[in-house]
C-alpha atoms as a PDB file:
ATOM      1  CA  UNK A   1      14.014  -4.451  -6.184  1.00  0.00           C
ATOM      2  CA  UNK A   2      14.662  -4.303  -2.232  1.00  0.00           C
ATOM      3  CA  UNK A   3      12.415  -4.376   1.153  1.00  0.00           C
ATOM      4  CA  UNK A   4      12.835  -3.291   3.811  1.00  0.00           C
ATOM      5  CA  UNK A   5      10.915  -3.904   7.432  1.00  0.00           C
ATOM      6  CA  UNK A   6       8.570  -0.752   8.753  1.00  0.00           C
ATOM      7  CA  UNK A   7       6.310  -1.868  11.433  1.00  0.00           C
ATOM      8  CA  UNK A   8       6.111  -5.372  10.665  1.00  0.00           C
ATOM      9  CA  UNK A   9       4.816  -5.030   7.272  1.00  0.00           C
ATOM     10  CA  UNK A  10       7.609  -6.072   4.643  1.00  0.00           C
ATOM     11  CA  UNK A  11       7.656  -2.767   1.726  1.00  0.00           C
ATOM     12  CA  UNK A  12       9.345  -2.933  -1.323  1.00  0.00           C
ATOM     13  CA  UNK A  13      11.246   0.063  -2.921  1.00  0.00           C
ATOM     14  CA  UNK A  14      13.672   0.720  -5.701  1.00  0.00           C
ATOM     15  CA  UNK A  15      16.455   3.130  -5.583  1.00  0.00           C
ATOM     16  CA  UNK A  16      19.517   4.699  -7.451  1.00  0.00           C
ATOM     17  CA  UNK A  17      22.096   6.629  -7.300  1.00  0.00           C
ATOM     18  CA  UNK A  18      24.283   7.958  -4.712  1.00  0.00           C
ATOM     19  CA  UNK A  19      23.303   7.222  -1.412  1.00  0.00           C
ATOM     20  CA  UNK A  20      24.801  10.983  -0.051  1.00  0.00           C
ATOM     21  CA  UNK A  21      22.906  12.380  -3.369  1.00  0.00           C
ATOM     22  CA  UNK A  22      19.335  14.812  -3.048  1.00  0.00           C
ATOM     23  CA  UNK A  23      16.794  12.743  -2.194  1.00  0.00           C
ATOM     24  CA  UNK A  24      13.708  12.783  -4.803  1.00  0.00           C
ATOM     25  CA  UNK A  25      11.066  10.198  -3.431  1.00  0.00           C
ATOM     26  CA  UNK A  26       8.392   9.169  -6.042  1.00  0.00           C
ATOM     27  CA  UNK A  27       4.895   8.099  -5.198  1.00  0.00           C
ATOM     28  CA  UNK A  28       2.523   6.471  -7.162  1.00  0.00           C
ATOM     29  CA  UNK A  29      -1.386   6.363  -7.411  1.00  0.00           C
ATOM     30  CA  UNK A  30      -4.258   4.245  -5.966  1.00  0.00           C
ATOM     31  CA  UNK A  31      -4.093   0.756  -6.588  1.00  0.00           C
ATOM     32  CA  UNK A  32      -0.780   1.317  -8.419  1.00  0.00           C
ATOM     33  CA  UNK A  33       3.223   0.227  -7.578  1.00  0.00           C
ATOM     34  CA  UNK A  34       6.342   1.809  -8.105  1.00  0.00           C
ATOM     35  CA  UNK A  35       6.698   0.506 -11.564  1.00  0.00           C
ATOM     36  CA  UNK A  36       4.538   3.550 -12.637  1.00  0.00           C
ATOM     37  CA  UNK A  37       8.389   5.125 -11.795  1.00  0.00           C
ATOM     38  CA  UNK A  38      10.311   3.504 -13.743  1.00  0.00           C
ATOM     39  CA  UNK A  39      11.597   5.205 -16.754  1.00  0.00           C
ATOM     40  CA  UNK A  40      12.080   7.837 -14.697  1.00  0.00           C
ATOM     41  CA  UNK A  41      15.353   6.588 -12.804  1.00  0.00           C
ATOM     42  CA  UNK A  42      17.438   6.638 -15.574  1.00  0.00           C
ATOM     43  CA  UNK A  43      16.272  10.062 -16.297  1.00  0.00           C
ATOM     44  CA  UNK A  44      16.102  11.743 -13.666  1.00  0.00           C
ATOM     45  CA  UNK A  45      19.226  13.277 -12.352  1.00  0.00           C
ATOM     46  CA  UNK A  46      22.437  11.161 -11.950  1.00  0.00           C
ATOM     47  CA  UNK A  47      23.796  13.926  -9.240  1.00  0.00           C
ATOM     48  CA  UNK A  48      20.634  12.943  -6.988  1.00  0.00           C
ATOM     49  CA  UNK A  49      19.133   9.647  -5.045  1.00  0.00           C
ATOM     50  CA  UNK A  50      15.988   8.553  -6.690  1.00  0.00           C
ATOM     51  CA  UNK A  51      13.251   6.272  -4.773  1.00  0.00           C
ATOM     52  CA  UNK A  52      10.443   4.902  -5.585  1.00  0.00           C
ATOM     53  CA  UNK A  53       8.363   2.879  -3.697  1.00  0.00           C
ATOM     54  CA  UNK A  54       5.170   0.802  -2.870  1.00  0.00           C
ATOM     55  CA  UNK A  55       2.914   2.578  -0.508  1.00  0.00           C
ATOM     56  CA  UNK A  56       2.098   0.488   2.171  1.00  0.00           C
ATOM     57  CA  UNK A  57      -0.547  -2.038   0.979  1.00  0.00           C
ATOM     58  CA  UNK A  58      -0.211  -1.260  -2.557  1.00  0.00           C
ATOM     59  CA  UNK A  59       1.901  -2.899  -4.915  1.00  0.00           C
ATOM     60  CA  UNK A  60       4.346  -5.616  -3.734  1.00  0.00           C
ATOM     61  CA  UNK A  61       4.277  -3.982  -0.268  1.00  0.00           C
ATOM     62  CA  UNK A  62       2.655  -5.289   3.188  1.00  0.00           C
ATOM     63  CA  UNK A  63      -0.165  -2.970   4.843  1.00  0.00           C
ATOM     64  CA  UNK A  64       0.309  -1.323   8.310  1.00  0.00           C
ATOM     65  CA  UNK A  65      -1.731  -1.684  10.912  1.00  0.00           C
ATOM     66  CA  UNK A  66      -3.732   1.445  10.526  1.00  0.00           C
ATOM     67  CA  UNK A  67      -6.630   2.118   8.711  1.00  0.00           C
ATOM     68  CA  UNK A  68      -5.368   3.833   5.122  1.00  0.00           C
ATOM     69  CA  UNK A  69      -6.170   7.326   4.630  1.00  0.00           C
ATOM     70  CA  UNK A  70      -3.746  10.353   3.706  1.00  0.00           C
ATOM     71  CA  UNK A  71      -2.544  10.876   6.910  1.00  0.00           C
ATOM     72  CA  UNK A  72      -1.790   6.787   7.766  1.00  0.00           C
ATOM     73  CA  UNK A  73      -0.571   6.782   4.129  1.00  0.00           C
ATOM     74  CA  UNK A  74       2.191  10.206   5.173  1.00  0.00           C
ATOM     75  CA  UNK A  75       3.014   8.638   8.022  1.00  0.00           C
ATOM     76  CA  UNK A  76       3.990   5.156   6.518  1.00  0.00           C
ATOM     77  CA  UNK A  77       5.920   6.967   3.754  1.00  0.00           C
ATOM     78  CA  UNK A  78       7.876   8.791   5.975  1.00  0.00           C
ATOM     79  CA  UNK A  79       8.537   5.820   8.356  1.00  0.00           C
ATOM     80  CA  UNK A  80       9.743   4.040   5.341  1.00  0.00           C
ATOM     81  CA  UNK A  81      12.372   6.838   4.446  1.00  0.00           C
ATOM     82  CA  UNK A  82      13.889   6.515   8.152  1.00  0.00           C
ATOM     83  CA  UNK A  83      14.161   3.171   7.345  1.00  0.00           C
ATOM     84  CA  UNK A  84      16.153   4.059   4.381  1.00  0.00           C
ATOM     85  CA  UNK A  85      17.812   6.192   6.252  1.00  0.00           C
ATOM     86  CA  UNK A  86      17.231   9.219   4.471  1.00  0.00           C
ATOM     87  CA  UNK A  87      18.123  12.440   6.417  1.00  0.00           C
ATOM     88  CA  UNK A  88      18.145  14.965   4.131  1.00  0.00           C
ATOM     89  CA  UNK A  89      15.514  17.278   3.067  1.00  0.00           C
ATOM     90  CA  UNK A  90      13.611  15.315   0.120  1.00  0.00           C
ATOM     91  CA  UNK A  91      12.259  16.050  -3.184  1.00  0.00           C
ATOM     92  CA  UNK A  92       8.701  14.731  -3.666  1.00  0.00           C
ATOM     93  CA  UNK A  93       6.854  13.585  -7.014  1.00  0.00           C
ATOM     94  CA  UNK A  94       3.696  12.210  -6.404  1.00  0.00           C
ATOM     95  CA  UNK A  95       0.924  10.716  -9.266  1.00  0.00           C
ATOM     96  CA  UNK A  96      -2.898  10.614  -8.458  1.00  0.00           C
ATOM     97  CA  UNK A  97      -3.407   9.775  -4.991  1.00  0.00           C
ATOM     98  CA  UNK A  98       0.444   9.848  -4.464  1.00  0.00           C
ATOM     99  CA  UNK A  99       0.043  13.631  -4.844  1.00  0.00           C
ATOM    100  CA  UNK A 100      -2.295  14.170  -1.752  1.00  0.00           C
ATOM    101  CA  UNK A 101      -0.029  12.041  -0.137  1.00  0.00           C
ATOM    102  CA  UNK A 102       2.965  14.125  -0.571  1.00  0.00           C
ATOM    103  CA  UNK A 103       0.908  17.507   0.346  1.00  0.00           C
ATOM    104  CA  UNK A 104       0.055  15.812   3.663  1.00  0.00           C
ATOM    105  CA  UNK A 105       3.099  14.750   4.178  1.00  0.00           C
ATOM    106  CA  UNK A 106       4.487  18.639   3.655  1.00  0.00           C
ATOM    107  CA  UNK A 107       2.416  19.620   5.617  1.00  0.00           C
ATOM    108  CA  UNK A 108       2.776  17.277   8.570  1.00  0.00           C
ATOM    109  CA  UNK A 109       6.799  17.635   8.345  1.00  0.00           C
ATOM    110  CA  UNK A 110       7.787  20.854   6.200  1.00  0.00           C
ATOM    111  CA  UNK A 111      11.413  20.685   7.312  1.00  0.00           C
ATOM    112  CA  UNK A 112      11.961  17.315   5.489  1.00  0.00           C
ATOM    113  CA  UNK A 113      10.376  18.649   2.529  1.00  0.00           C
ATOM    114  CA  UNK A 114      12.453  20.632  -0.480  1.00  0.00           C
ATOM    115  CA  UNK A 115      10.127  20.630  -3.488  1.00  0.00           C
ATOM    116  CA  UNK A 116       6.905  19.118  -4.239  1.00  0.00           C
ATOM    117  CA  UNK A 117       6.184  18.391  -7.819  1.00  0.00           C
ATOM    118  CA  UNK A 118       2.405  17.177  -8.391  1.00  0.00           C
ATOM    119  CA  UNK A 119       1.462  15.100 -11.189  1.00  0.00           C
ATOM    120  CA  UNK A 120      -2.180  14.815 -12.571  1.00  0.00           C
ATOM    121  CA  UNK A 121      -2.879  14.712  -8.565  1.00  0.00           C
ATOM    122  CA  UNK A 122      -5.622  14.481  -6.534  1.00  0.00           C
ATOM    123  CA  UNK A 123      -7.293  17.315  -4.436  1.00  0.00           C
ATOM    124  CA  UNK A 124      -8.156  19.932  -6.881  1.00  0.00           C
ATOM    125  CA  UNK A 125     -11.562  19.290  -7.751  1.00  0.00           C
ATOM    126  CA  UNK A 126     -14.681  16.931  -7.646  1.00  0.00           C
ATOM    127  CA  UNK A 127     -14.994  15.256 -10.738  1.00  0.00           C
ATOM    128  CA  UNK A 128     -13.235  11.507 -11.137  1.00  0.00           C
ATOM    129  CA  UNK A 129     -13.265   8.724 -13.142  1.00  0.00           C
ATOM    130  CA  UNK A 130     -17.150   6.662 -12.463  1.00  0.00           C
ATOM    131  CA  UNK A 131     -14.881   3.723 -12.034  1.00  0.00           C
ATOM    132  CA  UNK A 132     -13.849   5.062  -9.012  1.00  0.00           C
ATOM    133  CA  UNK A 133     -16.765   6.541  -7.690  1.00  0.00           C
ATOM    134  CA  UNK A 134     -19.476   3.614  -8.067  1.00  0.00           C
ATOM    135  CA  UNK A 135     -16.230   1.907  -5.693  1.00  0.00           C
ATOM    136  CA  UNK A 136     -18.201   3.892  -2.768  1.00  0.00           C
ATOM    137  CA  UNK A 137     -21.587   1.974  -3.272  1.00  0.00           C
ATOM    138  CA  UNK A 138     -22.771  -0.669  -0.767  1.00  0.00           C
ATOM    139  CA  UNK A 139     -21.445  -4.184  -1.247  1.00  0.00           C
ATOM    140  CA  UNK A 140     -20.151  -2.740  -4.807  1.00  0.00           C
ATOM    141  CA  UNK A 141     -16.360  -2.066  -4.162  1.00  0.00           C
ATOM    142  CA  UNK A 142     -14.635  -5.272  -2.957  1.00  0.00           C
ATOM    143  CA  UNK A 143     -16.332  -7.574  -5.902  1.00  0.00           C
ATOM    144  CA  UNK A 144     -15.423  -5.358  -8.245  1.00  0.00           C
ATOM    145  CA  UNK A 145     -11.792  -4.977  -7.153  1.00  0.00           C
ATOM    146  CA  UNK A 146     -11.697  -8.420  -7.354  1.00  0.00           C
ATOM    147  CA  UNK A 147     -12.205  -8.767 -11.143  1.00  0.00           C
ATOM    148  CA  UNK A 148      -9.092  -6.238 -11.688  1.00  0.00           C
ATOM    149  CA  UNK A 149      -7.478  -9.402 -11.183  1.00  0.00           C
ATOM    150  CA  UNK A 150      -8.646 -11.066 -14.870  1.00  0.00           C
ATOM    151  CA  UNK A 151      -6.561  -9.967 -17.885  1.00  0.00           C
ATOM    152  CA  UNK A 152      -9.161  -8.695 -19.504  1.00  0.00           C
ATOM    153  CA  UNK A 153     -10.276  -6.032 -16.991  1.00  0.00           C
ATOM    154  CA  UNK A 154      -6.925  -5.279 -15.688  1.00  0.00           C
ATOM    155  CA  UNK A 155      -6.565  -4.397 -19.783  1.00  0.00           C
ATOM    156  CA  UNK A 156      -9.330  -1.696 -19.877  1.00  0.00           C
ATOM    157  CA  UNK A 157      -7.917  -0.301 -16.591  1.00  0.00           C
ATOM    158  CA  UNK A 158      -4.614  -0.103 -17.946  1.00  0.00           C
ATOM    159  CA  UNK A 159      -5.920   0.950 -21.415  1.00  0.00           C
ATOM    160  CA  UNK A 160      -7.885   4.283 -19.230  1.00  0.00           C
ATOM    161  CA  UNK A 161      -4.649   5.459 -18.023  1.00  0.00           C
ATOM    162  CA  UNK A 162      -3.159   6.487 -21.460  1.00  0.00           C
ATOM    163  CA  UNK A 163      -4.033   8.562 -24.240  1.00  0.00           C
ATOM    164  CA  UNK A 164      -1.622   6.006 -26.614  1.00  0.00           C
ATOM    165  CA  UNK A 165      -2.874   2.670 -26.287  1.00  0.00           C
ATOM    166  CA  UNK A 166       0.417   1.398 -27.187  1.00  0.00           C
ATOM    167  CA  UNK A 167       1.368   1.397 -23.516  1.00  0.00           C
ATOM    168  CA  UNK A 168      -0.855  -0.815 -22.715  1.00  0.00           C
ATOM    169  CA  UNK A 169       2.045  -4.059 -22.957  1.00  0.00           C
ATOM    170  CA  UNK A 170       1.525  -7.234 -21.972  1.00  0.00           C
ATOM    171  CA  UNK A 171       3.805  -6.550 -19.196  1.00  0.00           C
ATOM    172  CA  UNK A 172       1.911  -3.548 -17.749  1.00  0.00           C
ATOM    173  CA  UNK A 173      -1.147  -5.798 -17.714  1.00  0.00           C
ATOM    174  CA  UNK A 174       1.009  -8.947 -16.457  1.00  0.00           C
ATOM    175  CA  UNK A 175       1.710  -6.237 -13.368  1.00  0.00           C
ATOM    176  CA  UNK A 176      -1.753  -4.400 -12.492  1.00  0.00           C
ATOM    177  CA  UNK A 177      -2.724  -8.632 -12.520  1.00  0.00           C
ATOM    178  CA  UNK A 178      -0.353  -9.664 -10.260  1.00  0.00           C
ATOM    179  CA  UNK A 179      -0.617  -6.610  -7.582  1.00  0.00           C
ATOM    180  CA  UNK A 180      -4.545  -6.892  -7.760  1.00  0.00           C
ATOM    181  CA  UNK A 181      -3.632 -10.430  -6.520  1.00  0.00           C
ATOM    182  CA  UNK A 182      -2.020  -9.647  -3.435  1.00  0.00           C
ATOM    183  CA  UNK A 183      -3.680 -10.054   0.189  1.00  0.00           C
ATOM    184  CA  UNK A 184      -4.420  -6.705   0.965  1.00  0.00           C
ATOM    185  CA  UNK A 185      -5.237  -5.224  -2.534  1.00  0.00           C
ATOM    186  CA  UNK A 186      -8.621  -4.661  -2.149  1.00  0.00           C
ATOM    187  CA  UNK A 187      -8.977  -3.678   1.310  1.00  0.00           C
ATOM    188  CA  UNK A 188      -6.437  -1.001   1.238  1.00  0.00           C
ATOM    189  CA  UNK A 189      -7.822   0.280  -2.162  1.00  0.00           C
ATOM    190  CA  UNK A 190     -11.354   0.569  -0.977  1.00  0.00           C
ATOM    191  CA  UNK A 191     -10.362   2.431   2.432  1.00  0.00           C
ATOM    192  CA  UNK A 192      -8.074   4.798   0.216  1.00  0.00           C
ATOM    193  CA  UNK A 193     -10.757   5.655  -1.998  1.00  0.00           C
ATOM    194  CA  UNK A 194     -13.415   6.107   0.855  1.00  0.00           C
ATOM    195  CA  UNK A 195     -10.929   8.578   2.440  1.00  0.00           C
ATOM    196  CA  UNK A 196     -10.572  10.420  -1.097  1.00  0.00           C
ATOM    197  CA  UNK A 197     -14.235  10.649  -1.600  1.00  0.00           C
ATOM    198  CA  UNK A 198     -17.467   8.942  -2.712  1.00  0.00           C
ATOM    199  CA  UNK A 199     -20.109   8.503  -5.097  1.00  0.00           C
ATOM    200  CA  UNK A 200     -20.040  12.253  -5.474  1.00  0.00           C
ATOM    201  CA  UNK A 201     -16.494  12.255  -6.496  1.00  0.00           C
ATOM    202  CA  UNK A 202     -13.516  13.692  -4.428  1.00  0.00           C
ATOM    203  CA  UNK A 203     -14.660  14.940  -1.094  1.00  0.00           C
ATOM    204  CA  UNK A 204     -14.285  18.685  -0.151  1.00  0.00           C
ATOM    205  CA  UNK A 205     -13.882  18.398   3.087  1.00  0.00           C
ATOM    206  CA  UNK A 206     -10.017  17.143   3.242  1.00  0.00           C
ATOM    207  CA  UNK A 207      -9.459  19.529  -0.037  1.00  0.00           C
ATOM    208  CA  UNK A 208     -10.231  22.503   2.001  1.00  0.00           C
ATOM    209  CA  UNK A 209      -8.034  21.978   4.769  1.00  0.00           C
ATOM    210  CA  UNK A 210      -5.005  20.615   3.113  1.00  0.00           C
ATOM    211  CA  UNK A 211      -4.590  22.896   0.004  1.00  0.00           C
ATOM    212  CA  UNK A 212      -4.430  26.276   1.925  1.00  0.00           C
ATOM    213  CA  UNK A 213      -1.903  24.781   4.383  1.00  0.00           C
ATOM    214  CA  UNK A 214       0.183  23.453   1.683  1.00  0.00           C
ATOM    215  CA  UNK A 215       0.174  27.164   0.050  1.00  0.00           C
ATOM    216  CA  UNK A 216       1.054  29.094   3.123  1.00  0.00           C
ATOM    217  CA  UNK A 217       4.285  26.782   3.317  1.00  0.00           C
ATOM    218  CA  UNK A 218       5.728  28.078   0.490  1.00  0.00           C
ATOM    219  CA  UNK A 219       7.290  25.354  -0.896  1.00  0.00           C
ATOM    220  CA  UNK A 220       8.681  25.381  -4.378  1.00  0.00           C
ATOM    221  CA  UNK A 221       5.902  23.549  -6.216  1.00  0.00           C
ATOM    222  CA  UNK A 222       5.897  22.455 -10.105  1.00  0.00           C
ATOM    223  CA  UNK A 223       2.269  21.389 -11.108  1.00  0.00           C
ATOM    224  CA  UNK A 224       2.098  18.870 -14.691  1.00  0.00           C
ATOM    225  CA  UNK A 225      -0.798  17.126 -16.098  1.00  0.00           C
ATOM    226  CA  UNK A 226      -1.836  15.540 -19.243  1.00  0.00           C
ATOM    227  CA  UNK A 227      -4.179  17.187 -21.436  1.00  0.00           C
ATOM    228  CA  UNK A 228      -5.997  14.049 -22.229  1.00  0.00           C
ATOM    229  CA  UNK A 229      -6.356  12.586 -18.395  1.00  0.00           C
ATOM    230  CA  UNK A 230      -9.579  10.408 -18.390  1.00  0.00           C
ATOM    231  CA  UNK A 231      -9.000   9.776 -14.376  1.00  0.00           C
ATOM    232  CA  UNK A 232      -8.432  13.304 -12.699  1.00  0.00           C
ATOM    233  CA  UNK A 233      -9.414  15.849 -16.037  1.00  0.00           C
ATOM    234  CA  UNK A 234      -7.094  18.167 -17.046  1.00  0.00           C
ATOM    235  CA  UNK A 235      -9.757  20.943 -15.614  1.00  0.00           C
ATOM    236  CA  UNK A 236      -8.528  20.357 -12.580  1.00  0.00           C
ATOM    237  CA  UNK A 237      -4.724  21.816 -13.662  1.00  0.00           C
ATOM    238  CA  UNK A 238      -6.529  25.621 -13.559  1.00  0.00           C
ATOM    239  CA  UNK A 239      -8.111  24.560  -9.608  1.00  0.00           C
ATOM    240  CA  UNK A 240      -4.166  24.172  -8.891  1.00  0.00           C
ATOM    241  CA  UNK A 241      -3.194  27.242 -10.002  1.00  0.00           C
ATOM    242  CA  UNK A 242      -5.654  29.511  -8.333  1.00  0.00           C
ATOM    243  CA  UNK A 243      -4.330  27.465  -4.917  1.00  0.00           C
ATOM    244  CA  UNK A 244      -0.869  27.665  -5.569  1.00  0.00           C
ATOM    245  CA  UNK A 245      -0.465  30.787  -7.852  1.00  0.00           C
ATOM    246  CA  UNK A 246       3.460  30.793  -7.188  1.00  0.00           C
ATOM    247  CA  UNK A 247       3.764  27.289  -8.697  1.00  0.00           C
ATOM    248  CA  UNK A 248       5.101  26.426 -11.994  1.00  0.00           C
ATOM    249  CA  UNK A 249       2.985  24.477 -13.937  1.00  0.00           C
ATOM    250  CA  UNK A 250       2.952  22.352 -17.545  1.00  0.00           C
ATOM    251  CA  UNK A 251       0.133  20.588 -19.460  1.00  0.00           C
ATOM    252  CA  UNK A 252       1.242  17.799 -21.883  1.00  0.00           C
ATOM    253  CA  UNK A 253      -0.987  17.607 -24.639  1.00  0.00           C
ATOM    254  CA  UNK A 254      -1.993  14.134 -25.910  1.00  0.00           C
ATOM    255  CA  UNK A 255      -1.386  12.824 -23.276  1.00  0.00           C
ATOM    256  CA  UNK A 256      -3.252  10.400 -20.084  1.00  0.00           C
ATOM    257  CA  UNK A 257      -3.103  10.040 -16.355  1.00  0.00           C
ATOM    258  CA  UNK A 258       0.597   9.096 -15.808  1.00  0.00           C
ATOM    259  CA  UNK A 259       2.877  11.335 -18.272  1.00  0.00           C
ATOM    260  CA  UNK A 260       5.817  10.150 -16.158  1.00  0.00           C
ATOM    261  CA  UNK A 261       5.229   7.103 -18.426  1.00  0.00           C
ATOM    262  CA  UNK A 262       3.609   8.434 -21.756  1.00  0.00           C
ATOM    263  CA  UNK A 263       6.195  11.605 -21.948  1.00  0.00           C
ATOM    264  CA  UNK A 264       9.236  10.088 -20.202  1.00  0.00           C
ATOM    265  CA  UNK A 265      11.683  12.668 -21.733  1.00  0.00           C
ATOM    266  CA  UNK A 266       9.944  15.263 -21.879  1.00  0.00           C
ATOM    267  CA  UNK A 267       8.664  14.917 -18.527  1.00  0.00           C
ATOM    268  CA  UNK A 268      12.249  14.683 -16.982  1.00  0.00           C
ATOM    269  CA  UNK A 269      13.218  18.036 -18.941  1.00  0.00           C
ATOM    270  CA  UNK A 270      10.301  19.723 -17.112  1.00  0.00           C
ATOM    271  CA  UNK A 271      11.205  18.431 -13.674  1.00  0.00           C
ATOM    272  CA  UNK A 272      14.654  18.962 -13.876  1.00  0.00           C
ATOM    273  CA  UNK A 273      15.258  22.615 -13.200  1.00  0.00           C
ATOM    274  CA  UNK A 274      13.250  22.240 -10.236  1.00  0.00           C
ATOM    275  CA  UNK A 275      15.289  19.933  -8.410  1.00  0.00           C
ATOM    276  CA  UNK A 276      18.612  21.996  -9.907  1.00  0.00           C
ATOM    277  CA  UNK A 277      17.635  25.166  -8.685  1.00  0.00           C
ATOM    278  CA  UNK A 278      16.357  24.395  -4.953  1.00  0.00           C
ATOM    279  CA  UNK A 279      18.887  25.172  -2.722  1.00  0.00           C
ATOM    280  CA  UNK A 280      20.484  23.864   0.518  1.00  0.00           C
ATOM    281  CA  UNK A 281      18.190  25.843   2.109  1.00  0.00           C
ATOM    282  CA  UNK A 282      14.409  24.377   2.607  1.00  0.00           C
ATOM    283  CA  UNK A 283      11.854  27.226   3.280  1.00  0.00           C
END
């Protein structure tokens, strides 16, 4: 793994292939790190330059000095990329949370932007896991992210993700222990969720305004989601195509939150012709 400075804050980020390759930039969910990526570097193609990263305040990586929301979140990602200096027009993958993120950040900079593939992501309906919700209610949220940090509850976290419990390794659990350890954790988790929603679930409000916008760009859009997704339901897969009827879409069956992980080869054989057939050209 690498860092690299943006701001002040020290951000961690993995990346292969050629440097002068596509960019495809992959962005994980709330609470969550890059590792959520990795089995898809090796899979993804050689041709291109693959990144993943830790938002800024999640995983391994410093917070910036703004408070997190979708737009501060955009805005760090794509400082983070000039860092990297990455110059060409990028691919984006984003999981959960990572999804809005990479909507707002089409829609803040559609020139830099070549495809947008959105996994199990946020922004298509209401309904979400009551673990996240009940994060909304008075003096509630920070103890509570403060116990992700034993083994045992970072297990049942880890063990909601995925329809196979198999996943749920030692190592995954020796990683959602260590990042829910980190200085900023907590704080950047609970002002992420507040800007995704609240007791009621994910808020309209943002939903409205973003989705629309994102359609009218045009971008070419692949849509995926697992059949079996106990976080964001599988429901919500129909809500994204009514609001981007162009898109291309896949549903996994058997399968959780994160098939990037659960379906690793069969989720690089859907993404594939997506980043083949873009051209030069970004619309």
């Amino acid at each position: 793994m690498n860092y690299v400075e943006v701001s002040g804050a020290r951000i961690r980020y993995h990346a292969t292939g050629p440097s002068a390759g596509p960019p495809v930039v992959l962005l994980h969910g709330i609470g969550r790190s890059l590792e959520d990526w990795e089995l898809q570097h090796p899979r993804l193609p050689s041709t291109h330059r693959i990144i993943s990263l830790d938002m800024p305040g999640f995983g391994l990586s410093q917070r910036l000095p703004a408070v997190t929301s979708l737009s501060s979140l955009a805005d760090g990602v794509w400082a983070i990329l000039s860092a990297l200096a990455v110059e060409d027009p990028v691919h984006l993958m984003g999981n959960s949370l990572g999804g809005a993120v990479a909507m707002r950040m089409t829609v803040d900079d559609p020139g830099r932007v070549r495809t947008l593939t959105l996994v199990n992501s946020a922004g298509f309906g209401r309904t979400v896991t009551a673990a996240l919700r009940v994060l909304a209610l008075p003096g509630v949220g920070r103890p509570l992210l403060r116990r992700m940090a034993d083994p045992r509850i970072a297990r049942r976290t880890e063990r909601s993700i995925f329809f196979d419990g198999a996943l749920v390794t030692p190592s995954r659990i020796e990683t959602a222990v260590k990042i829910a350890r980190q200085p900023d954790f907590a704080a950047v988790y609970l002002e992420a969720a507040r800007a995704l929603g609240g007791v009621r679930g994910v808020a309209p409000g943002w939903r409205r305004e973003l989705l629309p916008r994102v359609a009218h760009l045009g971008k070419p859009t692949l849509l995926v989601w697992g059949s079996r997704d106990l976080i964001l339901p599988s429901a919500h897969l129909a809500a994204a195509r009514l609001a981007f009827p162009a898109a291309r879409s896949h549903l996994f069956p058997d399968t959780g939150h994160m098939p990037q992980i659960e379906r690793p080869d069969e989720f690089a054989e859907v993404v594939r012709p997506l980043l083949a057939e873009a051209g030069s050209e970004v619309p």
